[in-house]
N, C-alpha and C. Protein backbone atom coordinates (compact mmCIF):
# COMPACT_ATOMS: atom_id res chain seq x y z
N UNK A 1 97.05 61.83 56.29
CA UNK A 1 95.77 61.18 56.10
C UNK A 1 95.92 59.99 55.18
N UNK A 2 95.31 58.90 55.66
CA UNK A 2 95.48 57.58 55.19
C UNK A 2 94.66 57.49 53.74
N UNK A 3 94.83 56.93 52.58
CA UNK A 3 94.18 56.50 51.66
C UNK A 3 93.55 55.53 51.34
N UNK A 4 92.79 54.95 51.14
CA UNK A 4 91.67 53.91 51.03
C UNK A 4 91.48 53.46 49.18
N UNK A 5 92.29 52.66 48.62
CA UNK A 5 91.72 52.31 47.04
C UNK A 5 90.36 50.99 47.73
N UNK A 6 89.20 51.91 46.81
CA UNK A 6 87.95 51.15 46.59
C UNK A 6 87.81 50.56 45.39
N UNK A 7 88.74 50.70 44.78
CA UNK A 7 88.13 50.09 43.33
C UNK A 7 88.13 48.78 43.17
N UNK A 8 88.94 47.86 43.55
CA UNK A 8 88.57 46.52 44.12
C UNK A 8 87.19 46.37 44.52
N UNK A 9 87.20 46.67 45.38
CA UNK A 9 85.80 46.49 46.32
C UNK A 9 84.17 46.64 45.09
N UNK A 10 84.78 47.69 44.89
CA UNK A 10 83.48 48.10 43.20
C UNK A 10 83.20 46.92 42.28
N UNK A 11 84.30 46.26 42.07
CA UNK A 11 84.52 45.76 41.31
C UNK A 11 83.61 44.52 41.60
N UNK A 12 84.09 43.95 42.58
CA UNK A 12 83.82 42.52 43.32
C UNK A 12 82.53 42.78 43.71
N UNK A 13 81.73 44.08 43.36
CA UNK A 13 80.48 44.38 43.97
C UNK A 13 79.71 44.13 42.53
N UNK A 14 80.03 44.89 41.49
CA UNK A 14 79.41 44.72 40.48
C UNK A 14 79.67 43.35 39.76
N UNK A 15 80.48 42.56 40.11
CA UNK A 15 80.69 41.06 39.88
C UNK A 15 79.45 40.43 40.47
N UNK A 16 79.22 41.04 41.41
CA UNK A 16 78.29 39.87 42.17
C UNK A 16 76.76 40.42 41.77
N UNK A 17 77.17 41.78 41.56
CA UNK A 17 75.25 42.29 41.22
C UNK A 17 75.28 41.39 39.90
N UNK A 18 76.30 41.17 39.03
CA UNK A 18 76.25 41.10 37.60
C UNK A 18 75.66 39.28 37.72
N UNK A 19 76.34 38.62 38.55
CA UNK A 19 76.34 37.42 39.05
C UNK A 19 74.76 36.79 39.29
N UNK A 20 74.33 38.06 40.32
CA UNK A 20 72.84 37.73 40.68
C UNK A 20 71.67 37.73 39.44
N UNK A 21 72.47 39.02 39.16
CA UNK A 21 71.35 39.56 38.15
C UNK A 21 70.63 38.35 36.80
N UNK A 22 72.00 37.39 36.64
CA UNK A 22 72.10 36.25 35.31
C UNK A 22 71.77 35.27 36.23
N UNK A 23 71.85 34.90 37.57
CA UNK A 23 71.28 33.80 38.38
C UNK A 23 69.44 34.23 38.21
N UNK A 24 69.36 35.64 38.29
CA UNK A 24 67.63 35.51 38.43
C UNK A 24 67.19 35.51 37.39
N UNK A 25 67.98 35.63 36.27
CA UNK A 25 67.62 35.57 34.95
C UNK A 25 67.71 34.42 33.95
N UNK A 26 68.58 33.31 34.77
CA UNK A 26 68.76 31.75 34.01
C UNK A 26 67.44 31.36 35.12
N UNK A 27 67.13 31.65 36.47
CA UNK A 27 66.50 30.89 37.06
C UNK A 27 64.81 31.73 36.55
N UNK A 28 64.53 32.16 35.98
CA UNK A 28 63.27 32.95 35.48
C UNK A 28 63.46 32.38 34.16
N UNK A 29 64.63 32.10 33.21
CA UNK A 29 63.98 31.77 32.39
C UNK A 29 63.20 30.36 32.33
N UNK A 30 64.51 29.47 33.20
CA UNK A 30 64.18 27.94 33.60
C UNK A 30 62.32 28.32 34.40
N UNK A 31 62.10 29.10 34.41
CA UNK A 31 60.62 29.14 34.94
C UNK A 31 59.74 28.97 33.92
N UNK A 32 60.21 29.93 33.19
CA UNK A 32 59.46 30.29 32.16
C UNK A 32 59.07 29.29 31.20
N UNK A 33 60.45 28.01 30.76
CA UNK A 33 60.31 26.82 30.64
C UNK A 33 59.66 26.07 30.93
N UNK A 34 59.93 25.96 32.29
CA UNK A 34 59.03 24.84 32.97
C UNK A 34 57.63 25.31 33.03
N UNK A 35 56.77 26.54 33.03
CA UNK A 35 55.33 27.11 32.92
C UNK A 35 54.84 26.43 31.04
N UNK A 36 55.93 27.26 30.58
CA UNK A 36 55.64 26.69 29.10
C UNK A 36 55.38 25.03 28.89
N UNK A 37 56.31 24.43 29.23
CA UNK A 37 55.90 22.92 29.45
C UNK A 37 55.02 22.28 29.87
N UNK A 38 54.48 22.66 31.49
CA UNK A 38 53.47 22.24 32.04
C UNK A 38 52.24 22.86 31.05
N UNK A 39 52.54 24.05 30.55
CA UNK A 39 51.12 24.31 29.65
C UNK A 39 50.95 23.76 28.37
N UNK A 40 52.40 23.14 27.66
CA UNK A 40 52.18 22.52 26.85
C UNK A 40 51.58 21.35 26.91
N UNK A 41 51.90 20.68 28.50
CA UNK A 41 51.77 19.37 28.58
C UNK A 41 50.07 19.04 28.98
N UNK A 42 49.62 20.54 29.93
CA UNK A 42 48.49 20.39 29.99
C UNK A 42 47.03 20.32 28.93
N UNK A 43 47.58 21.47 27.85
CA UNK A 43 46.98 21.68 26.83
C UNK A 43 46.75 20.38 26.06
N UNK A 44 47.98 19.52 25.61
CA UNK A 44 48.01 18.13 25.03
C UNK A 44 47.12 17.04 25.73
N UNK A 45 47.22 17.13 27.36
CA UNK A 45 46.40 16.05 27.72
C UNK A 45 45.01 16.18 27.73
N UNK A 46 44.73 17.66 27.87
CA UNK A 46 43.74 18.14 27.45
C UNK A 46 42.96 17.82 25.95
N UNK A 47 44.02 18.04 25.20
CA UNK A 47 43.58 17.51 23.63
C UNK A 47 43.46 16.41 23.40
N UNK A 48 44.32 15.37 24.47
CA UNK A 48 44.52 13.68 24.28
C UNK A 48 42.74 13.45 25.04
N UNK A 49 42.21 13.61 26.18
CA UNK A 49 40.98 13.76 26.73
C UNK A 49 40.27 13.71 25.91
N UNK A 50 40.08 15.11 25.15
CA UNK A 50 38.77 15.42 24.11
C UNK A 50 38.78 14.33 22.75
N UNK A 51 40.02 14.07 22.58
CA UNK A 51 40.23 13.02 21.29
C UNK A 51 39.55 11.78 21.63
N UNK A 52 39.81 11.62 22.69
CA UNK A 52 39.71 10.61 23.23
C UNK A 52 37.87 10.44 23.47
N UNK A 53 37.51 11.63 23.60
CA UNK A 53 35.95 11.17 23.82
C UNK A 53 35.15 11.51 22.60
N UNK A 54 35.87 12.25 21.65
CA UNK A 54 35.58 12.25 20.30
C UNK A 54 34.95 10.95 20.25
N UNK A 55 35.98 10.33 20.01
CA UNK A 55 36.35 8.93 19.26
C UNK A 55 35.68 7.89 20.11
N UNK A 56 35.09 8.30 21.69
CA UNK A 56 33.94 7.53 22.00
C UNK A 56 32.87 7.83 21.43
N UNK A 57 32.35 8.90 21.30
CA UNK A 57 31.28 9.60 20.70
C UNK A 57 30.82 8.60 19.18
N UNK A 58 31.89 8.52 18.76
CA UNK A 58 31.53 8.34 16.81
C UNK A 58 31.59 7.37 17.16
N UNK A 59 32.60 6.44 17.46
CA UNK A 59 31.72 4.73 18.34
C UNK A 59 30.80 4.56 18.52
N UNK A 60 29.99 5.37 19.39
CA UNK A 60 28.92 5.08 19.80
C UNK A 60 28.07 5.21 18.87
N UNK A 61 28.69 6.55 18.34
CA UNK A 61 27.06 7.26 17.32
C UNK A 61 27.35 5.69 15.81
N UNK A 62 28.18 5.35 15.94
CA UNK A 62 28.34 3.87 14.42
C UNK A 62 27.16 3.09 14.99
N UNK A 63 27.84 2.43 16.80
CA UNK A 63 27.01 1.81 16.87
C UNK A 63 25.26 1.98 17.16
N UNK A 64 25.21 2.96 17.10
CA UNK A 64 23.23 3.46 16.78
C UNK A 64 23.13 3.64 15.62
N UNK A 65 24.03 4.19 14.92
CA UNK A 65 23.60 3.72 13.49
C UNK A 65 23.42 2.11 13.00
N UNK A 66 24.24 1.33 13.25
CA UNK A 66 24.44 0.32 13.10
C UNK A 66 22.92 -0.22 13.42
N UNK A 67 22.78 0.17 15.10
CA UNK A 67 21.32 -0.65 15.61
C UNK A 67 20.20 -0.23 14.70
N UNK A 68 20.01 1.16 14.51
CA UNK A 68 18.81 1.88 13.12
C UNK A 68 18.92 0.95 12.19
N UNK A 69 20.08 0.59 11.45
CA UNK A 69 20.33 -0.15 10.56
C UNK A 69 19.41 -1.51 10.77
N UNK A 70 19.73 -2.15 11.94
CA UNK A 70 19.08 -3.17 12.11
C UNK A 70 17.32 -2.86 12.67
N UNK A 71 17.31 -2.20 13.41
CA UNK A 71 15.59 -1.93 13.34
C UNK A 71 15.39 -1.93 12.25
N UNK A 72 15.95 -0.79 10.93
CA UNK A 72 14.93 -0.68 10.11
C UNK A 72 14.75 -1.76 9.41
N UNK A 73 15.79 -2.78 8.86
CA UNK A 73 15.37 -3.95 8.50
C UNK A 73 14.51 -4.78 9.21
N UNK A 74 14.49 -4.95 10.62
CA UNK A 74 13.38 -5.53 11.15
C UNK A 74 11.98 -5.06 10.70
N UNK A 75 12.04 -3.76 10.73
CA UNK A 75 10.76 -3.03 10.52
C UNK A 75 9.99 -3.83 9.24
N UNK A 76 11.19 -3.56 8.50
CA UNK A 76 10.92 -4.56 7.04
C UNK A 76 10.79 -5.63 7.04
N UNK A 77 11.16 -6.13 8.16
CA UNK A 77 10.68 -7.85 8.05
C UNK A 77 9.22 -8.28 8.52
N UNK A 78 9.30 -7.21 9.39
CA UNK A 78 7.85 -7.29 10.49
C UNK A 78 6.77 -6.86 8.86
N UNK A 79 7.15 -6.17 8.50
CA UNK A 79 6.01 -5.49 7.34
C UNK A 79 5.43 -6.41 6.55
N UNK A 80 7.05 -7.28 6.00
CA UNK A 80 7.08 -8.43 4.94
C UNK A 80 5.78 -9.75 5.83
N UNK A 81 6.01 -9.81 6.91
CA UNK A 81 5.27 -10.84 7.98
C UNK A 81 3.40 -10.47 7.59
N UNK A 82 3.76 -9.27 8.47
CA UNK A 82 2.04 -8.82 8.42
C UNK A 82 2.02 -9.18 7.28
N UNK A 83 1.85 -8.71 6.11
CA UNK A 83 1.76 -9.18 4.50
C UNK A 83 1.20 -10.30 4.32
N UNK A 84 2.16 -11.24 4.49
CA UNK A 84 1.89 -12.58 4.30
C UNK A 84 0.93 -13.04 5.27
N UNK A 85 0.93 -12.65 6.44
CA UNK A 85 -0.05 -12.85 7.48
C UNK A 85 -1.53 -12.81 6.77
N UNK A 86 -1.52 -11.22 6.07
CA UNK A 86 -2.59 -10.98 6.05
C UNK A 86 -3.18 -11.48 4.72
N UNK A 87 -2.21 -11.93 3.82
CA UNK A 87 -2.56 -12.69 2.20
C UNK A 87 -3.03 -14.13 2.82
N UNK A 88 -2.19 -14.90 3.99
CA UNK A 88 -2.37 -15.85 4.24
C UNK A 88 -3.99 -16.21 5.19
N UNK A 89 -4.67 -14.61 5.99
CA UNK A 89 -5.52 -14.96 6.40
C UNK A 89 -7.04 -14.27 5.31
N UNK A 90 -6.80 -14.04 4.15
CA UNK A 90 -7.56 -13.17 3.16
C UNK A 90 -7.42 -14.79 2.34
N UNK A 91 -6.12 -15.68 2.19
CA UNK A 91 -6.96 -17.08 1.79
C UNK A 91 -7.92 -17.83 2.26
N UNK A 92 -7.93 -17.58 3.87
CA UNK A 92 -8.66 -18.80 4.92
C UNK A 92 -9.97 -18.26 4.80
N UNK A 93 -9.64 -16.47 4.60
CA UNK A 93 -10.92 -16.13 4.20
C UNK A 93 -11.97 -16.36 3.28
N UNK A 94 -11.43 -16.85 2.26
CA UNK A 94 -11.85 -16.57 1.08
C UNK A 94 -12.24 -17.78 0.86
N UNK A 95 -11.73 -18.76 1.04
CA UNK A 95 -12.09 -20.47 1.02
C UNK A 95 -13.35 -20.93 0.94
N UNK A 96 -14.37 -20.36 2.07
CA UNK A 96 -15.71 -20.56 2.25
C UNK A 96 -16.31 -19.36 0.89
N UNK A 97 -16.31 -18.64 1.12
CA UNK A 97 -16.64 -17.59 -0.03
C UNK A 97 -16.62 -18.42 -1.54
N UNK A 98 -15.07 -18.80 -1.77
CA UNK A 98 -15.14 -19.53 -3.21
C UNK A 98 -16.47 -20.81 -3.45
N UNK A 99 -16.21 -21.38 -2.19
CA UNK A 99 -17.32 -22.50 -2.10
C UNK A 99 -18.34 -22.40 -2.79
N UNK A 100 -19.23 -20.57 -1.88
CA UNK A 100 -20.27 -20.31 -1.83
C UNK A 100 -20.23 -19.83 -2.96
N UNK A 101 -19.66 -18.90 -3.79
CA UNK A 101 -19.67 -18.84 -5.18
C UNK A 101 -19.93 -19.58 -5.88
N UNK A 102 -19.07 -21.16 -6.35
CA UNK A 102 -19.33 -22.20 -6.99
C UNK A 102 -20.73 -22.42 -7.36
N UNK A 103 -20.87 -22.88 -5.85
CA UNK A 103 -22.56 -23.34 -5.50
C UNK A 103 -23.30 -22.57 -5.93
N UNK A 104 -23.45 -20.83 -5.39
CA UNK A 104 -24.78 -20.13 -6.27
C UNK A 104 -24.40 -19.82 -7.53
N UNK A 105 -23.60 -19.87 -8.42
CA UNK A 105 -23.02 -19.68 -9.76
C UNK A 105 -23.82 -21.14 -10.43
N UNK A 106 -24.06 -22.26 -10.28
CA UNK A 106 -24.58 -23.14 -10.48
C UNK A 106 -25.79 -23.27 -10.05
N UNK A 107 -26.58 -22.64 -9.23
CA UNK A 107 -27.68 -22.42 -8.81
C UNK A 107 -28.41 -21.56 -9.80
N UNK A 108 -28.04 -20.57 -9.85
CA UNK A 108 -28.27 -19.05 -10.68
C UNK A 108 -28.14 -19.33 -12.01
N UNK A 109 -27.01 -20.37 -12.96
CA UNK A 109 -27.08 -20.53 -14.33
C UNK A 109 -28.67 -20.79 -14.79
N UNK A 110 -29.26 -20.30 -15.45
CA UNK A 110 -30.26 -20.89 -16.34
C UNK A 110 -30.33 -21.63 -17.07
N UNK A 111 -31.21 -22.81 -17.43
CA UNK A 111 -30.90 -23.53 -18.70
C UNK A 111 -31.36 -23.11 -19.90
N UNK A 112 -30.12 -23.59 -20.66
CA UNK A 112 -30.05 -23.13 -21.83
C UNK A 112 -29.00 -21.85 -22.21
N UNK A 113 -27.75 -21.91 -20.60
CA UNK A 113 -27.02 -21.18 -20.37
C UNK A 113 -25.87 -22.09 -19.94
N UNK A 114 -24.74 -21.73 -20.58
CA UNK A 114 -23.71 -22.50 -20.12
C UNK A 114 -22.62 -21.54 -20.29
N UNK A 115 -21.37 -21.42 -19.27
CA UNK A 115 -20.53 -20.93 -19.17
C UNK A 115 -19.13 -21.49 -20.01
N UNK A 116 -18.30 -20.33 -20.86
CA UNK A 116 -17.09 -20.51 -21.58
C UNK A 116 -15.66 -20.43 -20.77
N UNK A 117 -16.29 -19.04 -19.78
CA UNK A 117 -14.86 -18.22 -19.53
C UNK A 117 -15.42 -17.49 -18.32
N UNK A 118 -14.60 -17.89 -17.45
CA UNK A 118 -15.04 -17.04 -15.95
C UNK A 118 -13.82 -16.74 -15.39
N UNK A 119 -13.60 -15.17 -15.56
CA UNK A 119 -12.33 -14.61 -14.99
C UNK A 119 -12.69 -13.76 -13.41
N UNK A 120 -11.97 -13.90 -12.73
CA UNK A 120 -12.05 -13.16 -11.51
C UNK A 120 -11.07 -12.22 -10.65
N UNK A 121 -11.12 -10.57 -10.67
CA UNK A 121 -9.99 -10.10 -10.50
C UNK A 121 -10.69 -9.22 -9.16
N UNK A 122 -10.08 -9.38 -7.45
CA UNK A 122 -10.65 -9.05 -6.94
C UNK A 122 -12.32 -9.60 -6.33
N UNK A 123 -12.42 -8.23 -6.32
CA UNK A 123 -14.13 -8.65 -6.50
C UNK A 123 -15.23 -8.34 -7.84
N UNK A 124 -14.50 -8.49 -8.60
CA UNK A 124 -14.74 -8.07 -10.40
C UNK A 124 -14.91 -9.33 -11.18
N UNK A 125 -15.98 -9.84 -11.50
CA UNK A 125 -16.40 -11.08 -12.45
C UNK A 125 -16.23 -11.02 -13.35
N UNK A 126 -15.54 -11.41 -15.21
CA UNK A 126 -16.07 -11.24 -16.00
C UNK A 126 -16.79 -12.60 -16.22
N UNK A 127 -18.23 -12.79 -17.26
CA UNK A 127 -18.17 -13.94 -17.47
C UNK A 127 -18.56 -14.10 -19.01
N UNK A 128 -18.17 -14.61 -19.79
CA UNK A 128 -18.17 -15.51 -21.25
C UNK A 128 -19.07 -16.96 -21.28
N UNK A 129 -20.42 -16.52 -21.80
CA UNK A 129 -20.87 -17.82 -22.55
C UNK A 129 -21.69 -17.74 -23.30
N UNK A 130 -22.31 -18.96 -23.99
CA UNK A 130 -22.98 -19.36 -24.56
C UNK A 130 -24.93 -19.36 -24.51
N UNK A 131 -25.71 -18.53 -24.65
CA UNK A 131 -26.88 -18.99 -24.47
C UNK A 131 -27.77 -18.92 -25.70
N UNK A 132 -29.27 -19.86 -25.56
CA UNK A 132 -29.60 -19.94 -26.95
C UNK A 132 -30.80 -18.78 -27.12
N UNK A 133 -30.77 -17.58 -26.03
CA UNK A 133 -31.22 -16.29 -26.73
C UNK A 133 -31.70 -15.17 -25.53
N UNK A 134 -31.97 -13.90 -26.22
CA UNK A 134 -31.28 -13.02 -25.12
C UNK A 134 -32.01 -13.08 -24.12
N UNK A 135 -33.26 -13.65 -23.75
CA UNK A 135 -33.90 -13.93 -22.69
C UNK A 135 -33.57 -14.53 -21.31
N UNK A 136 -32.59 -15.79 -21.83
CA UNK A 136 -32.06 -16.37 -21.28
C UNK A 136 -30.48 -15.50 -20.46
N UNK A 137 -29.70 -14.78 -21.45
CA UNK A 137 -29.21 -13.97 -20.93
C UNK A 137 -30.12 -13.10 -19.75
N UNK A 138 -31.03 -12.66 -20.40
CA UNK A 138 -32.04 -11.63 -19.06
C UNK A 138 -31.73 -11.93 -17.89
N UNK A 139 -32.70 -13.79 -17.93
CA UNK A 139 -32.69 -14.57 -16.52
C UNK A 139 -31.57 -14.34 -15.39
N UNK A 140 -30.45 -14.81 -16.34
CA UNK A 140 -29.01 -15.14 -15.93
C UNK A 140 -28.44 -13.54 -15.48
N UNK A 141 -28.94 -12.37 -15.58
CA UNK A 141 -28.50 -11.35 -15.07
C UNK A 141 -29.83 -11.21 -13.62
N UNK A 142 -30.47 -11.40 -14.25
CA UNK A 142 -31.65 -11.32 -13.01
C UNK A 142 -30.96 -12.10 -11.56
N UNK A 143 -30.86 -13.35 -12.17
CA UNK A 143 -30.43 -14.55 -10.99
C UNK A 143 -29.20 -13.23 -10.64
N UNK A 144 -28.56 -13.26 -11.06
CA UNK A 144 -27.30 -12.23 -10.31
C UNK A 144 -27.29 -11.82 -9.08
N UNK A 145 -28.56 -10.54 -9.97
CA UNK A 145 -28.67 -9.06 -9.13
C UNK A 145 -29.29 -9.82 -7.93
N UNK A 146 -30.25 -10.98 -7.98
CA UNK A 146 -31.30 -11.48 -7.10
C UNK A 146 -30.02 -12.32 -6.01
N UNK A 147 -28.95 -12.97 -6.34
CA UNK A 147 -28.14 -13.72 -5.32
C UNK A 147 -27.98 -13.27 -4.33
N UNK A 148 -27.20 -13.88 -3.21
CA UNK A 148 -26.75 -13.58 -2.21
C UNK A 148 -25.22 -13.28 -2.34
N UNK A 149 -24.35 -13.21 -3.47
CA UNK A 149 -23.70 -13.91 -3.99
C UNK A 149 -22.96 -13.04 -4.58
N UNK A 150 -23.90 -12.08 -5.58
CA UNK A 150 -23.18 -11.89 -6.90
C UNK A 150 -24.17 -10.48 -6.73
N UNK A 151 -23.74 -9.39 -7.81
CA UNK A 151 -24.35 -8.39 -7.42
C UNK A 151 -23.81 -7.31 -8.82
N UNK A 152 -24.61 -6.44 -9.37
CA UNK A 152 -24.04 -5.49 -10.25
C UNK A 152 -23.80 -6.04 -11.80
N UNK A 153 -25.27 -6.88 -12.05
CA UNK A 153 -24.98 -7.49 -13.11
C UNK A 153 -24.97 -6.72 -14.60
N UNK A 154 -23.62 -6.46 -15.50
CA UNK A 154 -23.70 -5.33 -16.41
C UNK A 154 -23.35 -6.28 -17.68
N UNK A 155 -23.99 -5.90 -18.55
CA UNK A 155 -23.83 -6.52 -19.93
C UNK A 155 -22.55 -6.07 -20.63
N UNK A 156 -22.03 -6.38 -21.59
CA UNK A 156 -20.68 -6.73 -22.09
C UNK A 156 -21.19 -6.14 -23.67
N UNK A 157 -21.53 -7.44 -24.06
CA UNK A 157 -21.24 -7.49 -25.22
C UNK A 157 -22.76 -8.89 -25.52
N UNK A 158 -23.15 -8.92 -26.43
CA UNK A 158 -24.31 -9.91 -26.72
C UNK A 158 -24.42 -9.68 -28.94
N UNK A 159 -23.93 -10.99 -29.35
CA UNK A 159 -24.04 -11.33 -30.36
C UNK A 159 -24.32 -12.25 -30.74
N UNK A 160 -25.43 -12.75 -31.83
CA UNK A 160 -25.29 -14.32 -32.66
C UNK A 160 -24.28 -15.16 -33.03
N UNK A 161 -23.76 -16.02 -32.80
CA UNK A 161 -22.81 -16.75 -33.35
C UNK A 161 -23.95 -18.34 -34.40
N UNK A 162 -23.80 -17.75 -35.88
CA UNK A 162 -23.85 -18.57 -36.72
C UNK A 162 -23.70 -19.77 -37.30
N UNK A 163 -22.37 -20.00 -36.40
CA UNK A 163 -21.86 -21.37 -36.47
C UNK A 163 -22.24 -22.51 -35.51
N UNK A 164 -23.15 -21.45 -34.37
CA UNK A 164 -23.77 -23.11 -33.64
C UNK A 164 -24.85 -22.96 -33.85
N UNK A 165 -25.41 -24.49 -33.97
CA UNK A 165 -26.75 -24.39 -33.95
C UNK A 165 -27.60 -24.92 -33.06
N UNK A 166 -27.43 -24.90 -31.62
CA UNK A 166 -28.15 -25.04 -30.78
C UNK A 166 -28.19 -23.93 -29.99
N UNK A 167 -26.72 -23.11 -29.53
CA UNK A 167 -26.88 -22.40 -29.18
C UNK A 167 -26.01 -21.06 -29.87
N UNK A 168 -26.97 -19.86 -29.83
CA UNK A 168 -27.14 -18.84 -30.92
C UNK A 168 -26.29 -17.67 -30.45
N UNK A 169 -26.44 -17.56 -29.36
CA UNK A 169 -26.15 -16.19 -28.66
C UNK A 169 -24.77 -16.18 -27.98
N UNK A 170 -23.86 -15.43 -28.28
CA UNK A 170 -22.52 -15.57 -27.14
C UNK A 170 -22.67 -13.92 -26.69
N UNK A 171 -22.25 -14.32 -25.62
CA UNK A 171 -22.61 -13.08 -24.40
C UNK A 171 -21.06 -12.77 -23.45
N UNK A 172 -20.98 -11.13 -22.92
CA UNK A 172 -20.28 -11.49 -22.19
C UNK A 172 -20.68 -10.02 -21.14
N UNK A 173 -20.29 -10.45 -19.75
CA UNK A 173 -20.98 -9.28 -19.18
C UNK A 173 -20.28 -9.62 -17.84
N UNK A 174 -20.39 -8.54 -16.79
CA UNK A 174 -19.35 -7.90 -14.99
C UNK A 174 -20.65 -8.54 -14.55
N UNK A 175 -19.79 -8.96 -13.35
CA UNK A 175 -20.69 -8.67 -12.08
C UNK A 175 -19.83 -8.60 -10.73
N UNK A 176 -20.55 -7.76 -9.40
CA UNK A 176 -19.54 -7.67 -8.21
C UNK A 176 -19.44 -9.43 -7.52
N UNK A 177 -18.61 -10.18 -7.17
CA UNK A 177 -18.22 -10.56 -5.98
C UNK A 177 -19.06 -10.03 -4.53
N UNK A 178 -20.35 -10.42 -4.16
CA UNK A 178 -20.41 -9.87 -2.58
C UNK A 178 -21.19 -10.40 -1.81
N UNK A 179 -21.42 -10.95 -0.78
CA UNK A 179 -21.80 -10.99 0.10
C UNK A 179 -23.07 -10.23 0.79
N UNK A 180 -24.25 -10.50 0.02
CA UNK A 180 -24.94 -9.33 0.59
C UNK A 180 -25.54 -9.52 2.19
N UNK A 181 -25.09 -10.56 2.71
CA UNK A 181 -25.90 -10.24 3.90
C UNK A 181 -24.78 -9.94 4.80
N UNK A 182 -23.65 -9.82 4.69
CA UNK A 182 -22.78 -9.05 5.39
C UNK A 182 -23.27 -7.53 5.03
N UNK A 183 -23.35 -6.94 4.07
CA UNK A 183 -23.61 -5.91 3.42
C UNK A 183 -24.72 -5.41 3.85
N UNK A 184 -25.50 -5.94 4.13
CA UNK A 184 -27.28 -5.33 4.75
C UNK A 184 -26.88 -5.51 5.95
N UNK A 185 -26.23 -6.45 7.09
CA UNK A 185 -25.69 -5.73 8.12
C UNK A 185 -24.89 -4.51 8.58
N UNK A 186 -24.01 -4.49 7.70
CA UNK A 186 -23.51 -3.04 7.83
C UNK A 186 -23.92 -1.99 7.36
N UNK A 187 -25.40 -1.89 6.66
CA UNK A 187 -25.87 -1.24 6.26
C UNK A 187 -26.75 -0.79 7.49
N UNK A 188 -27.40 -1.69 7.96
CA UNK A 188 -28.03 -1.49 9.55
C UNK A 188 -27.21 -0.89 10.84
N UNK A 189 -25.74 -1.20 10.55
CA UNK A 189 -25.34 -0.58 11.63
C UNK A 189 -24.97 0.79 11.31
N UNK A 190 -24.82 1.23 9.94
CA UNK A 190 -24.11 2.38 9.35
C UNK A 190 -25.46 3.54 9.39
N UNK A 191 -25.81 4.51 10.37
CA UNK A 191 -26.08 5.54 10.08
C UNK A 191 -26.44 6.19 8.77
N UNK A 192 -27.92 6.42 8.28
CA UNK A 192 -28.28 6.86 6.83
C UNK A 192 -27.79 6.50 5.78
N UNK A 193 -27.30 5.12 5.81
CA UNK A 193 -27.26 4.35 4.92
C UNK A 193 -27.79 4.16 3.82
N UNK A 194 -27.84 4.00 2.49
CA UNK A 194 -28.79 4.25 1.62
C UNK A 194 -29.09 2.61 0.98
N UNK A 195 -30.40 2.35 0.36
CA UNK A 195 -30.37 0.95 0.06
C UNK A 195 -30.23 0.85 -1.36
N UNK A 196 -29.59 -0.26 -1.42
CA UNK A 196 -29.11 -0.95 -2.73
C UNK A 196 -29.87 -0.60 -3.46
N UNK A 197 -28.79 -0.19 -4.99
CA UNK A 197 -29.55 -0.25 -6.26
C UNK A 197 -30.31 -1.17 -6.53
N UNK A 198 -31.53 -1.21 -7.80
CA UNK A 198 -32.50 -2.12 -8.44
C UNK A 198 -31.47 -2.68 -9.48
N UNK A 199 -32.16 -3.90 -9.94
CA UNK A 199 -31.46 -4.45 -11.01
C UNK A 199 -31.07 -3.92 -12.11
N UNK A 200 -30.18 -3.90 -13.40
CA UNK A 200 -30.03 -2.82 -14.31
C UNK A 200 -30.12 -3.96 -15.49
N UNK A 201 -30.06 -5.44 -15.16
CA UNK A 201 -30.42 -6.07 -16.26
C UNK A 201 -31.37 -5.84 -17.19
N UNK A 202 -33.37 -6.06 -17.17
CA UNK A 202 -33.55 -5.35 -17.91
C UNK A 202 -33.38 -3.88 -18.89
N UNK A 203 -32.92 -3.31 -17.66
CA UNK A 203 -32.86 -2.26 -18.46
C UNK A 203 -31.33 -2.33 -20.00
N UNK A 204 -30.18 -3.13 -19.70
CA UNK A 204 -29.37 -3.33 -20.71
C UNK A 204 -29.82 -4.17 -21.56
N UNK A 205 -30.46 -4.76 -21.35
CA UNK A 205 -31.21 -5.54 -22.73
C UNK A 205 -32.36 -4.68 -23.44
């Protein structure tokens, strides 16, 4: 009976399992590589993307800040405008008014009444003068309350001055700035409106 050595054969068998086995195992790891890579590479462009629109984002959001920036100074300019607009049309206003002041302020003096000091803040009169006695003051509050003009005539202050001798009395006393016939119109259009106080001149003297 013939003999057969296999051990060769074994050999050259487990060479080649051993062979395959490190071929599927360099070629799995080279997989494993190349998966890792593509996920590294995807992940990064992924991160390069989002950076990327970050950094449009805060661009953008500068430039709306930027534009706020500039509204709100407009806002402020527009404000600064009206302002002046409205100082500039409260002069055009007021022009005829001063006129009409002048005029019944010179109408309304009494004689034997002459003015020192006429301050005006608003619609707030003070006035400073000279008259030669308190009667004449009276008048000169009367004429007031009675103008078209002038309104809320209140006494101050009323003393002798010694050192003149024509005229005796220095006085000083408010009155409103107004317009009363604007004022009795809107009094007519205003619902239960109530009517103007009486004069309070006599009564401060």
């Amino acid at each position: 009976m013939a003999k057969i050595n296999l051990l060769p054969w074994r050999q050259d068998r487990r060479k080649e399992q051993q062979r395959q086995f490190f071929t599927l195992m360099g070629l799995s790891a080279v997989l494993v590589v190349v998966l890792v890579l593509f996920t590294y590479l995807e992940f990064s462009r992924q991160i390069s993307h989002q950076q990327q629109r970050n950094q449009y984002l805060n661009d953008y959001v500068k430039k709306l800040q930027e534009q706020i920036k500039e509204v709100a100074g407009l806002e402020e300019k527009k404000e600064l405008m009206v302002k002046r607009i409205d100082a500039i049309q409260d002069l055009q206003r007021s022009r005829p008014d001063m006129v009409h002041l002048f005029d019944e302020l010179v109408r309304i003096i009494p004689e034997g009444v002459h003015l020192t000091t006429l301050k005006q803040s608003g619609a707030n009169l003070d006035f400073v003068g000279m008259a030669q006695s308190n009667s004449r003051v009276a008048t000169f509050m009367r004429n007031i309350d009675q103008s078209e003009w002038f309104a809320d005539a209140q006494l101050v202050s009323i003393e002798e001055d010694a050192k003149s001798k024509d005229v005796s009395i220095r006085f000083t006393l408010k009155a409103k700035h107004v317009n009363k016939a604007e004022l009795a119109t809107k009094d007519q259009t205003t619902p239960g409106a109530k009517p103007a106080a009486k004069s309070t001149a006599e009564k401060k003297l």
